[in-house]
C-alpha atoms as a PDB file:
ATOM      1  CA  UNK A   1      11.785  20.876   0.226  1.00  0.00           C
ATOM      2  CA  UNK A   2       8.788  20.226   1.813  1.00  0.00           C
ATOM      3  CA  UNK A   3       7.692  16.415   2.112  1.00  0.00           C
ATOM      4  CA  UNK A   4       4.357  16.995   0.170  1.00  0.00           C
ATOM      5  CA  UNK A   5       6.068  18.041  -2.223  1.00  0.00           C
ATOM      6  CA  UNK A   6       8.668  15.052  -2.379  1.00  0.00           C
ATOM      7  CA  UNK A   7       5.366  13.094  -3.132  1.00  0.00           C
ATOM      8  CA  UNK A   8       4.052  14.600  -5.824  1.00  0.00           C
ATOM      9  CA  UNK A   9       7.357  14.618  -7.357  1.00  0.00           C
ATOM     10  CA  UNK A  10       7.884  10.913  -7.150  1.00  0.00           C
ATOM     11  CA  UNK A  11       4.574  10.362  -7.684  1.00  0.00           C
ATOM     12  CA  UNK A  12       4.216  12.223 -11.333  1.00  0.00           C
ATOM     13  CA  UNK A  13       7.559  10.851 -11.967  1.00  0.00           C
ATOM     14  CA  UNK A  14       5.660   7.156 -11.447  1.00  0.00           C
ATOM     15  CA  UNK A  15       2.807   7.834 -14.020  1.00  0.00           C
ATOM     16  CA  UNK A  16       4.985   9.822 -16.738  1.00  0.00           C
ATOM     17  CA  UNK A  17       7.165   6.885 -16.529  1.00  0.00           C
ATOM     18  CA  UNK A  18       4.745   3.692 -16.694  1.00  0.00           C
ATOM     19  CA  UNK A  19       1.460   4.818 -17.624  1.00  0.00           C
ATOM     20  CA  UNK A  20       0.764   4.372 -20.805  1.00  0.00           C
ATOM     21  CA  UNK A  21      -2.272   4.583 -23.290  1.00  0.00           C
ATOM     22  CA  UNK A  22      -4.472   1.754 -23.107  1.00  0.00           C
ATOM     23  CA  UNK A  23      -3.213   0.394 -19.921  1.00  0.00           C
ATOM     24  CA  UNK A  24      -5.378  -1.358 -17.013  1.00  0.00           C
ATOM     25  CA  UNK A  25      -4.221   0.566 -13.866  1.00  0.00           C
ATOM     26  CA  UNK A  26      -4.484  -0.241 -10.290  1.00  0.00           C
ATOM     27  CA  UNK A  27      -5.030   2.855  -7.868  1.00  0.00           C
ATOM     28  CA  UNK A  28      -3.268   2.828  -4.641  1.00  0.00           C
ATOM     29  CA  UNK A  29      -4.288   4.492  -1.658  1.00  0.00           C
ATOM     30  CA  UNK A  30      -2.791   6.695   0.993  1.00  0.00           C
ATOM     31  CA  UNK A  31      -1.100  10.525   0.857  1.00  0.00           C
ATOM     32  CA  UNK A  32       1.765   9.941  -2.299  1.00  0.00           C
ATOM     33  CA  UNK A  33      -0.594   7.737  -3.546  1.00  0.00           C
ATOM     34  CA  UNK A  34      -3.404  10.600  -3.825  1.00  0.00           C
ATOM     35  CA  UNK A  35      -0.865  12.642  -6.363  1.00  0.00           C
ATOM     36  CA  UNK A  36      -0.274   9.686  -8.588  1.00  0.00           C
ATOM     37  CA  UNK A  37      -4.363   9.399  -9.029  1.00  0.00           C
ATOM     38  CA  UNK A  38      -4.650  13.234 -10.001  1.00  0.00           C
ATOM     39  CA  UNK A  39      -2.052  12.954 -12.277  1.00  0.00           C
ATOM     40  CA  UNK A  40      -3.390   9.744 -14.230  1.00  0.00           C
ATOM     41  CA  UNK A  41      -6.305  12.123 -14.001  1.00  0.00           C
ATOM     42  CA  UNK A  42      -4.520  14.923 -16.279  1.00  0.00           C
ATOM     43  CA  UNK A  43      -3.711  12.010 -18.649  1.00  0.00           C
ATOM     44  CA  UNK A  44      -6.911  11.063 -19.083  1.00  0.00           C
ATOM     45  CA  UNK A  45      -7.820  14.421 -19.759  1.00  0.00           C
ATOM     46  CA  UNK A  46      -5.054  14.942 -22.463  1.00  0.00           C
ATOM     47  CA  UNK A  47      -6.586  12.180 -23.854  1.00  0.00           C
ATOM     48  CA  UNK A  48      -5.665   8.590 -22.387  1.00  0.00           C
ATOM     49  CA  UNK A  49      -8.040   5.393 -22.758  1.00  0.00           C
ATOM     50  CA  UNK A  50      -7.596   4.101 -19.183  1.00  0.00           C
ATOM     51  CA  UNK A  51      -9.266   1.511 -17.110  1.00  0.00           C
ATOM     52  CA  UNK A  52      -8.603   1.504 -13.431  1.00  0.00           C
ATOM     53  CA  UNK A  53      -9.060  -0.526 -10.128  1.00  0.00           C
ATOM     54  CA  UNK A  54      -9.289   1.155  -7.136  1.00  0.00           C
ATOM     55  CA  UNK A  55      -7.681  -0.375  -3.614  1.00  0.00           C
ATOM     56  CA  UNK A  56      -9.675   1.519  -1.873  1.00  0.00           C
ATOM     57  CA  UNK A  57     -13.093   3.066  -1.236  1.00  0.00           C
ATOM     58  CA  UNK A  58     -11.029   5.741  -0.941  1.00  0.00           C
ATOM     59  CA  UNK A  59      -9.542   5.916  -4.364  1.00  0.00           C
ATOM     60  CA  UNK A  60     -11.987   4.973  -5.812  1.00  0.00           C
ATOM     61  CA  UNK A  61     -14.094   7.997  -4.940  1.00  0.00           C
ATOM     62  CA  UNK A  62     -11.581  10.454  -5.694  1.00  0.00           C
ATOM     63  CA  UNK A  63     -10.666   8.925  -8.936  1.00  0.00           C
ATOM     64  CA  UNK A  64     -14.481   9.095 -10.367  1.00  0.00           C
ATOM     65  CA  UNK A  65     -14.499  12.542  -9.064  1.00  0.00           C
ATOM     66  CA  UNK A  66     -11.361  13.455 -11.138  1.00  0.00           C
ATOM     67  CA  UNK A  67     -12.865  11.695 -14.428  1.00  0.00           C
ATOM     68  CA  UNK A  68     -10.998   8.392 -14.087  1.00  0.00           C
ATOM     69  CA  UNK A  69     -12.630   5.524 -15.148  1.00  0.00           C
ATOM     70  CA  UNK A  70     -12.652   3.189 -12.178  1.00  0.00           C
ATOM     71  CA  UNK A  71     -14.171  -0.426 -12.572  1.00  0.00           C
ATOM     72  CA  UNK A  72     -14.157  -3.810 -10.380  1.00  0.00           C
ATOM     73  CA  UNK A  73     -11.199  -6.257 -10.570  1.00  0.00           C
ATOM     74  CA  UNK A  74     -12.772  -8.756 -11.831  1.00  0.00           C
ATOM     75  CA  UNK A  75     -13.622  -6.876 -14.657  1.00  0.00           C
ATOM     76  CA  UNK A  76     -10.460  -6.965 -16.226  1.00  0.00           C
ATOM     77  CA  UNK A  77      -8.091  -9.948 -16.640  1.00  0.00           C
ATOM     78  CA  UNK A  78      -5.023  -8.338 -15.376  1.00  0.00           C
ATOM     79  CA  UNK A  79      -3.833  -5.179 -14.687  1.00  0.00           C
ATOM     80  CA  UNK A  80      -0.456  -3.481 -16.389  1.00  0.00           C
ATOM     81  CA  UNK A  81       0.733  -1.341 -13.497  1.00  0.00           C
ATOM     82  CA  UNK A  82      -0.395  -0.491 -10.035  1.00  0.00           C
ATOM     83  CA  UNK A  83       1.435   2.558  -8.464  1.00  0.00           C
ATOM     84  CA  UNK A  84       0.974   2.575  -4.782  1.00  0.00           C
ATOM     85  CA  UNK A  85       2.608   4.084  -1.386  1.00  0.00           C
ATOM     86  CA  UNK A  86       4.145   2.140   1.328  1.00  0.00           C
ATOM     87  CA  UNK A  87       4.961   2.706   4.841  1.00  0.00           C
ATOM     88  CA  UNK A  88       8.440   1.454   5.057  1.00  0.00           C
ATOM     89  CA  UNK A  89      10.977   0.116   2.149  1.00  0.00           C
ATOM     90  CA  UNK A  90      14.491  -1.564   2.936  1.00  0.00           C
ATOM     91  CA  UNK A  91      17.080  -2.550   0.313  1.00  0.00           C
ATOM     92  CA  UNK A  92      15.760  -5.725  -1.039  1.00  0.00           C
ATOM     93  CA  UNK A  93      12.626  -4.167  -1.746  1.00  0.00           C
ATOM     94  CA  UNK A  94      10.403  -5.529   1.116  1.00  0.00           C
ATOM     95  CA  UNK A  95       7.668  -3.464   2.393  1.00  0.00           C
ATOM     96  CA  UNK A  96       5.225  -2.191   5.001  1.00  0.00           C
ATOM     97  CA  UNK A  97       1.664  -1.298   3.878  1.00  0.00           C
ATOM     98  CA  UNK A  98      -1.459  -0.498   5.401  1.00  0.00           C
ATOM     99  CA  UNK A  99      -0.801   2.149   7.534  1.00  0.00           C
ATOM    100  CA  UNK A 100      -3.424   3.822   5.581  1.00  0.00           C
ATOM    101  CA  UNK A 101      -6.103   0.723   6.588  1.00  0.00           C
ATOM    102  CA  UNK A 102      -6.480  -0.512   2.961  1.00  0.00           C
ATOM    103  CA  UNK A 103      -4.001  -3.725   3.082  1.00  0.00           C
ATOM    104  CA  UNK A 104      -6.068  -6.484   1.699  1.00  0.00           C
ATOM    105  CA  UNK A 105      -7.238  -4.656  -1.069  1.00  0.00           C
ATOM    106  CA  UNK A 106      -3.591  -3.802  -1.647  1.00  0.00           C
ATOM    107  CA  UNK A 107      -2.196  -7.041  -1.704  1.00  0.00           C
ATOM    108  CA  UNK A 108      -4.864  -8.533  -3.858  1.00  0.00           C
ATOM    109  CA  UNK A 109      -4.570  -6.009  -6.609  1.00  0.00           C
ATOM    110  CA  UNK A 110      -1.078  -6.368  -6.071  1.00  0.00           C
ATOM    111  CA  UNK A 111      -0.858  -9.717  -7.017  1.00  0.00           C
ATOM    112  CA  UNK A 112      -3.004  -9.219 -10.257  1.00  0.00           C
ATOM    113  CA  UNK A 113      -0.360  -6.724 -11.573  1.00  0.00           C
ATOM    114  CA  UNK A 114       2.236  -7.187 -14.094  1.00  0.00           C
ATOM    115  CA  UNK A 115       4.260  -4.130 -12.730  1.00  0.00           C
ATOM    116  CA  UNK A 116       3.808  -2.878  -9.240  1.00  0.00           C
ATOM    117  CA  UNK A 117       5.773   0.767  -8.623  1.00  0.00           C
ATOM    118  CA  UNK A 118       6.366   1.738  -5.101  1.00  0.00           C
ATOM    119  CA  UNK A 119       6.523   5.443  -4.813  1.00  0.00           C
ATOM    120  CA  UNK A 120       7.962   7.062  -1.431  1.00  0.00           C
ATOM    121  CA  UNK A 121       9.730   9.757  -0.172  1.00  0.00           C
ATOM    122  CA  UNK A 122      13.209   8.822   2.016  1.00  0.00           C
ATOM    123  CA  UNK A 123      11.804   8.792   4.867  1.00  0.00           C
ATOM    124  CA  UNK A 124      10.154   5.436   4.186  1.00  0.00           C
ATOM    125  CA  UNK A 125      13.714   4.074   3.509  1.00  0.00           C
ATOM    126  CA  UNK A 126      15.035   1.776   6.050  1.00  0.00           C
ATOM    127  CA  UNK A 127      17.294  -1.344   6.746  1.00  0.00           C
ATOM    128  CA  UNK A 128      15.263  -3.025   8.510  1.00  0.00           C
ATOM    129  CA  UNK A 129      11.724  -3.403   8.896  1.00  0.00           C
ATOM    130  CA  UNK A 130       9.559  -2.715  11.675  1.00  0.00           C
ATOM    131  CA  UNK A 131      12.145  -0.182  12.802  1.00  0.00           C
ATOM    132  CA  UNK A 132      10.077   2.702  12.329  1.00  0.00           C
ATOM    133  CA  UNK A 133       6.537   1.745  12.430  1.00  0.00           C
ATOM    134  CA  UNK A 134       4.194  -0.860  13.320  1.00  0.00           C
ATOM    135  CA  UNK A 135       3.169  -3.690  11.531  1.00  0.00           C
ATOM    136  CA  UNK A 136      -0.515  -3.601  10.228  1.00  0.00           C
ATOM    137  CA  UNK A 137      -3.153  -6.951  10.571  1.00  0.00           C
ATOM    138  CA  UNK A 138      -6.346  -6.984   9.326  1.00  0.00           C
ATOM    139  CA  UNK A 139      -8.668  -9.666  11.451  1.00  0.00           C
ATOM    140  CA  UNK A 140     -11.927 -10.987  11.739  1.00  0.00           C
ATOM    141  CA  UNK A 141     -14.271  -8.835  14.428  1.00  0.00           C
ATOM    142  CA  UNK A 142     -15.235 -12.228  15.800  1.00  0.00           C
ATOM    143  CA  UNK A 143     -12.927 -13.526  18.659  1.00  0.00           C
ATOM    144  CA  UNK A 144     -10.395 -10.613  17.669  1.00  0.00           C
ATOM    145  CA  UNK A 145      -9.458 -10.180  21.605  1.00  0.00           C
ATOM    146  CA  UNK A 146      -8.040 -14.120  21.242  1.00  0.00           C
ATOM    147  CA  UNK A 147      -5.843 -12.751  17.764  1.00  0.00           C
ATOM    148  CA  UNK A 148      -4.383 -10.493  19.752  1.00  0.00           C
ATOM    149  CA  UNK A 149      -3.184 -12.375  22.151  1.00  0.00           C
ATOM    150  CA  UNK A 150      -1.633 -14.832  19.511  1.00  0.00           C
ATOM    151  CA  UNK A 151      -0.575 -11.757  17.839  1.00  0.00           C
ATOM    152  CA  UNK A 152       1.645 -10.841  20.572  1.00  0.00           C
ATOM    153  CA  UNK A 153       2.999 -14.266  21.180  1.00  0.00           C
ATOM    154  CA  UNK A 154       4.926 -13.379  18.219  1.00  0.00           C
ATOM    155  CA  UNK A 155       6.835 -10.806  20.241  1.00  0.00           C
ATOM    156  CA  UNK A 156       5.200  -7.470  19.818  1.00  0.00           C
ATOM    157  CA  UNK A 157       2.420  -5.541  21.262  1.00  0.00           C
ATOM    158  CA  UNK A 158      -0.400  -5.239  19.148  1.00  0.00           C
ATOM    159  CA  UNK A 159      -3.248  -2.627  19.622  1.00  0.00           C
ATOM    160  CA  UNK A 160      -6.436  -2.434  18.035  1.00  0.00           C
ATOM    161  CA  UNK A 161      -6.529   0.418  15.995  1.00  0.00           C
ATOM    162  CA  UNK A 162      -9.482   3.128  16.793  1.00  0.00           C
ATOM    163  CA  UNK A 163     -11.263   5.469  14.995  1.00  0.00           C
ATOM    164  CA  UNK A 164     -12.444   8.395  17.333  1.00  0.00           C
ATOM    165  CA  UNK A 165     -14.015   6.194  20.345  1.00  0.00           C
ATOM    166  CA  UNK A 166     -15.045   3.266  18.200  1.00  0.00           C
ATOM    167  CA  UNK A 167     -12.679   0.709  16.555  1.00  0.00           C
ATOM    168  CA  UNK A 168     -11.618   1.544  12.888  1.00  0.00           C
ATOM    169  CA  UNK A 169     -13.257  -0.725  10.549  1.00  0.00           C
ATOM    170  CA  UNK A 170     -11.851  -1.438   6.839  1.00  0.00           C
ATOM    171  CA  UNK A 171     -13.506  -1.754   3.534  1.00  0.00           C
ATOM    172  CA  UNK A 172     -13.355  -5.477   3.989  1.00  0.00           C
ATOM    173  CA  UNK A 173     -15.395  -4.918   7.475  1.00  0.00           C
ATOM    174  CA  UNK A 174     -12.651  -5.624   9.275  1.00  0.00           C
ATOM    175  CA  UNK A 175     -10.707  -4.416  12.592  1.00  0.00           C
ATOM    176  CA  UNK A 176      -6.412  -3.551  11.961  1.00  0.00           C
ATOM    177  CA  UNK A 177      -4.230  -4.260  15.057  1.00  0.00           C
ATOM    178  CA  UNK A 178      -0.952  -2.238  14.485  1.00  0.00           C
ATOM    179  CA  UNK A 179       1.544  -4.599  16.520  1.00  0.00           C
ATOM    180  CA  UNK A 180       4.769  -3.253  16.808  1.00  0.00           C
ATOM    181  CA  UNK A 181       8.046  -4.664  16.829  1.00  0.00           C
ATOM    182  CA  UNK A 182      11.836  -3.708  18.123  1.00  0.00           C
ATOM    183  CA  UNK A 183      12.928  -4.875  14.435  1.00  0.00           C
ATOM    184  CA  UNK A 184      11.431  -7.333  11.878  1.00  0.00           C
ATOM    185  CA  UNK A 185      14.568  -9.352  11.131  1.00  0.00           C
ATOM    186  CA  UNK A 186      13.539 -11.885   9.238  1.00  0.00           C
ATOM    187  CA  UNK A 187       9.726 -10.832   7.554  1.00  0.00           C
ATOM    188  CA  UNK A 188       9.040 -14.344   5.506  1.00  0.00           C
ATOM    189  CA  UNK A 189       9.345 -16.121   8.636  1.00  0.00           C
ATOM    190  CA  UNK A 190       6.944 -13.708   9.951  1.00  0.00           C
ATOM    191  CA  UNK A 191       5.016 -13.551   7.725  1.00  0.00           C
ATOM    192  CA  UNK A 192       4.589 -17.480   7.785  1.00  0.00           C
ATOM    193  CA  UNK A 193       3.579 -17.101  11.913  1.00  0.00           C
ATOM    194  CA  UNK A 194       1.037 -14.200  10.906  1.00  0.00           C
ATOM    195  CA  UNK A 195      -0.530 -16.104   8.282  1.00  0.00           C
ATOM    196  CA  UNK A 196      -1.879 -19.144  10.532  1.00  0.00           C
ATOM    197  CA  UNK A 197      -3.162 -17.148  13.129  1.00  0.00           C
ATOM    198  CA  UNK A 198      -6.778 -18.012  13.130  1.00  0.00           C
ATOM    199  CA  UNK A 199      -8.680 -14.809  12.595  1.00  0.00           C
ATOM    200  CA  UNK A 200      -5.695 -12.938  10.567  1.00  0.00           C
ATOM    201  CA  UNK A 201      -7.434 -11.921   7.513  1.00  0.00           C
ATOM    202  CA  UNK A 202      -3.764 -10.216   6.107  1.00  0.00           C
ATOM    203  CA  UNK A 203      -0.991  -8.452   7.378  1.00  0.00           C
ATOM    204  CA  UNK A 204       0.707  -5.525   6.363  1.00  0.00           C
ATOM    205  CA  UNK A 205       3.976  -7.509   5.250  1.00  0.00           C
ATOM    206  CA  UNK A 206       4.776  -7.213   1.288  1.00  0.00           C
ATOM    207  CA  UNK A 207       7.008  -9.578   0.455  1.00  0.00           C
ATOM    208  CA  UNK A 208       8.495  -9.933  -2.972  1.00  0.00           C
ATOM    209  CA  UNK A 209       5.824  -7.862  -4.271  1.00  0.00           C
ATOM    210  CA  UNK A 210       7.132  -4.538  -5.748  1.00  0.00           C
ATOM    211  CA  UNK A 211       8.931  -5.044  -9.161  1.00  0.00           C
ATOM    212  CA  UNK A 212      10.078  -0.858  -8.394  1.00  0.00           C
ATOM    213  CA  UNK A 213      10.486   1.011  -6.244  1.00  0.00           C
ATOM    214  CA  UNK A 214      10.795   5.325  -6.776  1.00  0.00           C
ATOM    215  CA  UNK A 215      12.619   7.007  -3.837  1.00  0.00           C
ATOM    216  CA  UNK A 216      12.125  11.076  -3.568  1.00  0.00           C
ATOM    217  CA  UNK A 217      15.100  12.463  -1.602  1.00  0.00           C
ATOM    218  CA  UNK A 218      15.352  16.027  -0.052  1.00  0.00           C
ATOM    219  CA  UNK A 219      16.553  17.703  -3.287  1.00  0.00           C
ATOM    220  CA  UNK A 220      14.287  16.659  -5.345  1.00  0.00           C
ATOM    221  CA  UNK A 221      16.252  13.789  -6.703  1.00  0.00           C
ATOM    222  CA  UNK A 222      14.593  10.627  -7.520  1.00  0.00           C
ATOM    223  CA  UNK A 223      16.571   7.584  -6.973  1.00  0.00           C
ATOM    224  CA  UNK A 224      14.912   3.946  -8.446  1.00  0.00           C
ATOM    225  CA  UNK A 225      15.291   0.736  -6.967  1.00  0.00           C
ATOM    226  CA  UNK A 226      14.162  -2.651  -9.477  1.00  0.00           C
ATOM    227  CA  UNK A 227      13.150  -2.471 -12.718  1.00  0.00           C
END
């Protein structure tokens, strides 16, 4: 079965199962992500009273264009659900995000939601993080040559991520280094390094942040982790 397909299974799956009338709904953003906003599209459609934030310029655009009503966060007081991607998942639940370049959005909507759904495929599955892929940081333009270099002290190599010739630049205005490690053993202490950096604006580490999480395997078969 072809992995596009594995997302839009999980991803309909997601918004049959916690989308309900009525609800405040956070977008997320990235490639399963996309087929959980077109089908809280068709609900709205058959008739759902919805309110959504978008974590993304992204989403946001292709949620208006599907009829989805799409408003600021601070607009609502909380929200009931977000249903978002990730990048990587292990066992307890810990992610990777921001492959996609909208982490800070993420985590902030994130952290106003009463339910957050993860929704990947099995290839995101892993024991342990930063195995597979790098580890995303959103920094300040100014001085971001001296984050790096503090960056790396923390034992990977971190490389400013480009778009075409110029350096990519998020919705926040601000550059992504993708700074890989041979494993993340132990993220919260990571995390803790990241976070003082001067000039680290977020990183791409989730911690204790998805209340479920929706695997799609090869056959089709959805397999949940949480709530």
């Amino acid at each position: 079965m072809a992995e596009v397909n594995l997302k839009k299974i999980v991803a309909e799956k997601a918004v049959d199962e916690y989308v309900k009338d009525g609800m405040n709904v956070g977008l997320g953003t990235g490639s399963t992500a996309y087929y959980a906003i077109l089908r809280i599209a068709e609900k709205v459609k058959e008739g759902y009273d919805l309110t959504c934030v978008a974590t993304s310029v992204q989403s946001e655009e292709l949620a208006k264009e599907n009829g989805i009503k799409v408003v600021s966060l601070s607009d609502v007081d909380h929200l009931d659900v977000t249903i978002d991607g990730a990048d990587e998942v292990d066992d307890d639940m810990q992610l990777i995000k921001g492959l996609g370049g909208a982490l800070l959005r993420e985590k902030i909507v994130a952290a106003s939601s009463v339910r957050e759904v993860i929704i990947v495929d099995s290839s995101k599955k892993v024991d342990i993080l930063g195995v597979k892929t790098h580890l995303p940081v959103e920094v300040l333009r100014f001085g971001h040559e001296k984050t790096r270099i503090m960056l790396e002290k923390q034992g990977c190599k971190a490389t400013l991520r480009m778009d075409g010739d110029t350096p990519f630049i998020t919705d926040g205005g601000n550059y992504i280094y993708d700074c890989k490690f041979d494993a993340i053993s132990s993220p919260f202490f990571l995390e803790s390094r990241i976070d003082v950096i001067p000039g680290v604006v977020e990183n791409g580490l989730f911690l204790n942040v998805a209340t479920t999480v929706l695997i799609a395997s090869g056959d089709g078969h959805v397999e949940r982790i949480g709530e």
